[in-house]
C-alpha atoms as a PDB file:
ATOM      1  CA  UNK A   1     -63.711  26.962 -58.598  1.00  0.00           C
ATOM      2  CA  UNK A   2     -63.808  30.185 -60.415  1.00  0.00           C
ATOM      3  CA  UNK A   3     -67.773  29.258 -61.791  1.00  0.00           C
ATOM      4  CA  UNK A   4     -68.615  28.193 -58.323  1.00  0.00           C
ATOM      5  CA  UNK A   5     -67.943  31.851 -56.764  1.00  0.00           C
ATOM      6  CA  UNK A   6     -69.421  33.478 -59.443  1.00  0.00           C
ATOM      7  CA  UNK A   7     -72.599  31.782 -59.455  1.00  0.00           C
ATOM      8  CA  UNK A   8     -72.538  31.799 -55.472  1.00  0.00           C
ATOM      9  CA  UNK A   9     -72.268  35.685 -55.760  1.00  0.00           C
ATOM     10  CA  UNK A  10     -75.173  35.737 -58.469  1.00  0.00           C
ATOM     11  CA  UNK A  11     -77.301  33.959 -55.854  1.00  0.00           C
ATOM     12  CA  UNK A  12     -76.029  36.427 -52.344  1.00  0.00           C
ATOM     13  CA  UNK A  13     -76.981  39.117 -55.094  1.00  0.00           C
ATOM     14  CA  UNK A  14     -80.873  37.761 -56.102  1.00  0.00           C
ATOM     15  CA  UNK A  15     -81.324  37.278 -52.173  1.00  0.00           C
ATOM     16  CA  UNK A  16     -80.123  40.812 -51.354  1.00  0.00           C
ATOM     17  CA  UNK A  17     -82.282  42.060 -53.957  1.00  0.00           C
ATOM     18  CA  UNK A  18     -85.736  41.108 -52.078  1.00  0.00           C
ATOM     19  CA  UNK A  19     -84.600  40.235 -48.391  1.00  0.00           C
ATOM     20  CA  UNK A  20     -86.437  37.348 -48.185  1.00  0.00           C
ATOM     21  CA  UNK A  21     -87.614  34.248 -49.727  1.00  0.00           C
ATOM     22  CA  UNK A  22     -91.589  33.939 -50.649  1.00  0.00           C
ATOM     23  CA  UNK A  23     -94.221  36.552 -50.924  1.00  0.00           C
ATOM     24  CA  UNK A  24     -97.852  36.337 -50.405  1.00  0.00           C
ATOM     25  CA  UNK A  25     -98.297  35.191 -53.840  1.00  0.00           C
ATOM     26  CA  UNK A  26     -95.698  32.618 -53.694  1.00  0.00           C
ATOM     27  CA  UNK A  27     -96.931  31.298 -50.643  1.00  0.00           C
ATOM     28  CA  UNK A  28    -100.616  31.102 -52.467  1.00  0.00           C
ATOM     29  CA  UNK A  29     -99.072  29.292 -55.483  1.00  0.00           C
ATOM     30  CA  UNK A  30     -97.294  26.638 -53.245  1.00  0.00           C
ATOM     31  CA  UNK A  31    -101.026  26.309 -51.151  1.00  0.00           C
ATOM     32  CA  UNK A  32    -102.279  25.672 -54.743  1.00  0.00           C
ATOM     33  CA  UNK A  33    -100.091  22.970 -55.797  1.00  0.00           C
ATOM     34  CA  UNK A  34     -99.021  21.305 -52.356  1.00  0.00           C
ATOM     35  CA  UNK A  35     -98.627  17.575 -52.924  1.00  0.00           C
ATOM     36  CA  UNK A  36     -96.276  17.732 -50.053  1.00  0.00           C
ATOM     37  CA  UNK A  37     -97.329  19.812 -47.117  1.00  0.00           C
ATOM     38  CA  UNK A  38     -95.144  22.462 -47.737  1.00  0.00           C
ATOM     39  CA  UNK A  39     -98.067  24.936 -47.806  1.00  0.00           C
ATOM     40  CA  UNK A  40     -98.768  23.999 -44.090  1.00  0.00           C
ATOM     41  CA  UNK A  41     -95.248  23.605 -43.034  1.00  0.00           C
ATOM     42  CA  UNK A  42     -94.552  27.465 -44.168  1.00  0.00           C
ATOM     43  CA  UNK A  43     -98.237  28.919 -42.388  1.00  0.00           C
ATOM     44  CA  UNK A  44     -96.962  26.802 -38.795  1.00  0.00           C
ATOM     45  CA  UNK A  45     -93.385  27.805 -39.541  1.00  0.00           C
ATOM     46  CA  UNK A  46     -94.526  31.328 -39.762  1.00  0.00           C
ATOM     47  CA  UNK A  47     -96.610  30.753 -36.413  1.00  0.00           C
ATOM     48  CA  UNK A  48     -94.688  29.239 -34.744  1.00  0.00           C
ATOM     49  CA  UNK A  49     -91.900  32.118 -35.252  1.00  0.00           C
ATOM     50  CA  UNK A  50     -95.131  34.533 -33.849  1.00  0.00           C
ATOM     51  CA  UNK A  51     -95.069  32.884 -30.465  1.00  0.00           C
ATOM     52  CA  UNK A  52     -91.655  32.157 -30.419  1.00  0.00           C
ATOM     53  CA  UNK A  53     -90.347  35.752 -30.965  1.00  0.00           C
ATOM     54  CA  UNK A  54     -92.874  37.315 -28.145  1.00  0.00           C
ATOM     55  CA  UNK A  55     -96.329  37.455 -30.234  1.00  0.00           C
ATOM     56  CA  UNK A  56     -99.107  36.470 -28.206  1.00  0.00           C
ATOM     57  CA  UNK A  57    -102.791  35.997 -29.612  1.00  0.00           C
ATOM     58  CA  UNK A  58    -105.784  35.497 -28.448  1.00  0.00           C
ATOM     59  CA  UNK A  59    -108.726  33.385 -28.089  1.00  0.00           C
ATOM     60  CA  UNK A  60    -106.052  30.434 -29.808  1.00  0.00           C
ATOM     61  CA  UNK A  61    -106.782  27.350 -27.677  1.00  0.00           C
ATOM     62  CA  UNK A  62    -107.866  24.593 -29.726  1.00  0.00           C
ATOM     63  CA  UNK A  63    -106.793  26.279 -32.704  1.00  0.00           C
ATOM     64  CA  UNK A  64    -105.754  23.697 -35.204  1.00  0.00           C
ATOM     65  CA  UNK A  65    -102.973  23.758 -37.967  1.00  0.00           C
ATOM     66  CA  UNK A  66    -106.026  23.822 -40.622  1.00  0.00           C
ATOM     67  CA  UNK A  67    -107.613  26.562 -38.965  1.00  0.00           C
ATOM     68  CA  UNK A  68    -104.275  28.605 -39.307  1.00  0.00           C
ATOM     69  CA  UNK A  69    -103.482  27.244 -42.911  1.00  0.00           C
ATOM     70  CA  UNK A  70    -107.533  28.703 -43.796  1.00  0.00           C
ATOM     71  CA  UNK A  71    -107.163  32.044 -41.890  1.00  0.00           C
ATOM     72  CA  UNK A  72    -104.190  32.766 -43.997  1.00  0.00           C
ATOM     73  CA  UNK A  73    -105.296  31.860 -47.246  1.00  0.00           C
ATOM     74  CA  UNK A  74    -108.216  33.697 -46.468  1.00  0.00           C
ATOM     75  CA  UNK A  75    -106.290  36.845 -45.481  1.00  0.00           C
ATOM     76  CA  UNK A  76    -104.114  36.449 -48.782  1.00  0.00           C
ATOM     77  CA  UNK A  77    -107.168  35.721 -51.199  1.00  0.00           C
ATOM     78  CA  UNK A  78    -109.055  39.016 -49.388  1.00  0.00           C
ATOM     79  CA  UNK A  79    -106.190  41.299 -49.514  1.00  0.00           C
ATOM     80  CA  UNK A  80    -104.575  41.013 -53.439  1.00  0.00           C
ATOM     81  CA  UNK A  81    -103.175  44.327 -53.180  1.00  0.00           C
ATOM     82  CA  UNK A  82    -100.293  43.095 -50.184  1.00  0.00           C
ATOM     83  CA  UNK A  83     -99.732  39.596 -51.724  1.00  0.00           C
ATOM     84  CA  UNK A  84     -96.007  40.798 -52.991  1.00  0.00           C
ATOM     85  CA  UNK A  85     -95.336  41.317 -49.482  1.00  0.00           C
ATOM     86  CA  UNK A  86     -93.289  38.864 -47.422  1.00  0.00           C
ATOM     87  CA  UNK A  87     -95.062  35.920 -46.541  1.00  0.00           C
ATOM     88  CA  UNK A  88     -94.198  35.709 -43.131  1.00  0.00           C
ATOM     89  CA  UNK A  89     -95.637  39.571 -42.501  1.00  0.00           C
ATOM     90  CA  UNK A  90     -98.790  38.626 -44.361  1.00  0.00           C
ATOM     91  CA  UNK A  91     -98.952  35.533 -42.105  1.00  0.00           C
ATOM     92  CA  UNK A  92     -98.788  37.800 -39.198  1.00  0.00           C
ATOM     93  CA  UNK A  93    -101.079  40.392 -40.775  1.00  0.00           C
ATOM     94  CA  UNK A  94    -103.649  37.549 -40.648  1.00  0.00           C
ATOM     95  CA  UNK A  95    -102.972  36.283 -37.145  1.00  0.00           C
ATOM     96  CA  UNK A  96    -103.119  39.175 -36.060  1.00  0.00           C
ATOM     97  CA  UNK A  97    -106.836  40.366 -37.548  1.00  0.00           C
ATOM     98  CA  UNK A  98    -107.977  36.897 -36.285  1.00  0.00           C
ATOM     99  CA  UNK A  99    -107.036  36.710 -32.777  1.00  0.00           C
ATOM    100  CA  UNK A 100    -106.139  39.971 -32.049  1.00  0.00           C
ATOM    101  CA  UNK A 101    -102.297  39.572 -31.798  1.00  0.00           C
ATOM    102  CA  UNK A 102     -99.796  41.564 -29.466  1.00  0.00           C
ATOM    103  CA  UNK A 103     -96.122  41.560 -29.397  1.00  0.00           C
ATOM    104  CA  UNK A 104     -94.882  41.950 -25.647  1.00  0.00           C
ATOM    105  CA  UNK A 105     -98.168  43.558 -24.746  1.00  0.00           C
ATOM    106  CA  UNK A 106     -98.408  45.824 -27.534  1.00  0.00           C
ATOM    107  CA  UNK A 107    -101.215  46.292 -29.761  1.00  0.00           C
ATOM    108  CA  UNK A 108     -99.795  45.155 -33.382  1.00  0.00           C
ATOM    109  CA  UNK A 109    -100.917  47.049 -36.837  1.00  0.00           C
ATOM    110  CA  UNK A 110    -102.383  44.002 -38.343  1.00  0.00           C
ATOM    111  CA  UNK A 111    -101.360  45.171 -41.856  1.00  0.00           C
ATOM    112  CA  UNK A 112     -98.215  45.087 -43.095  1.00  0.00           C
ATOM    113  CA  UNK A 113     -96.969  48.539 -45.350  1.00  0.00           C
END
């Protein structure tokens, strides 16, 4: 019991420590080597947060889950210096230069700090 809370604390404490799971350049290491789709399932995830939180984008109809998947990898390949970044904020960095993004009418910065 004892080793179980201990190395449940050591994990709350590596997850405090960064806030959040992937960064850009985990998210373009799992693109690399994704046998399993979890490259796309993240990008959509991430997307699919955008519109559910209030984020509406432009010009989108007939966008395709590839088309979303490339637009981000593009984004994260183009912009090296924000790849240790959250994923999900470099996912809406790149939405949001694409198809010029708002959240509840509001013009979003497209790049994340």
């Amino acid at each position: 019991m004892r080793v179980a809370l201990i190395a449940i604390a050591l994990l709350i404490s590596t997850l405090g420590a960064r806030g959040y799971f992937d960064d850009g350049n985990d998210l373009l290491r799992i693109c690399a080597h994704d046998a399993l789709g979890m490259c796309m399932g993240q990008i959509t995830g991430h997307y699919d947060m955008m519109v559910a939180v209030g984020f509406v984008c432009a010009n989108t109809k007939g966008v395709n889950k590839q088309q979303v998947k490339d637009i981000v990898l593009k984004y994260l390949r183009d912009h090296p210096a924000k790849r240790h970044q959250p994923s999900a904020s470099l996912t809406i960095a790149a939405m949001t230069d694409a198809f010029n993004c708002r959240f509840n009418g509001q013009k979003v910065e497209s790049s994340p700090r």
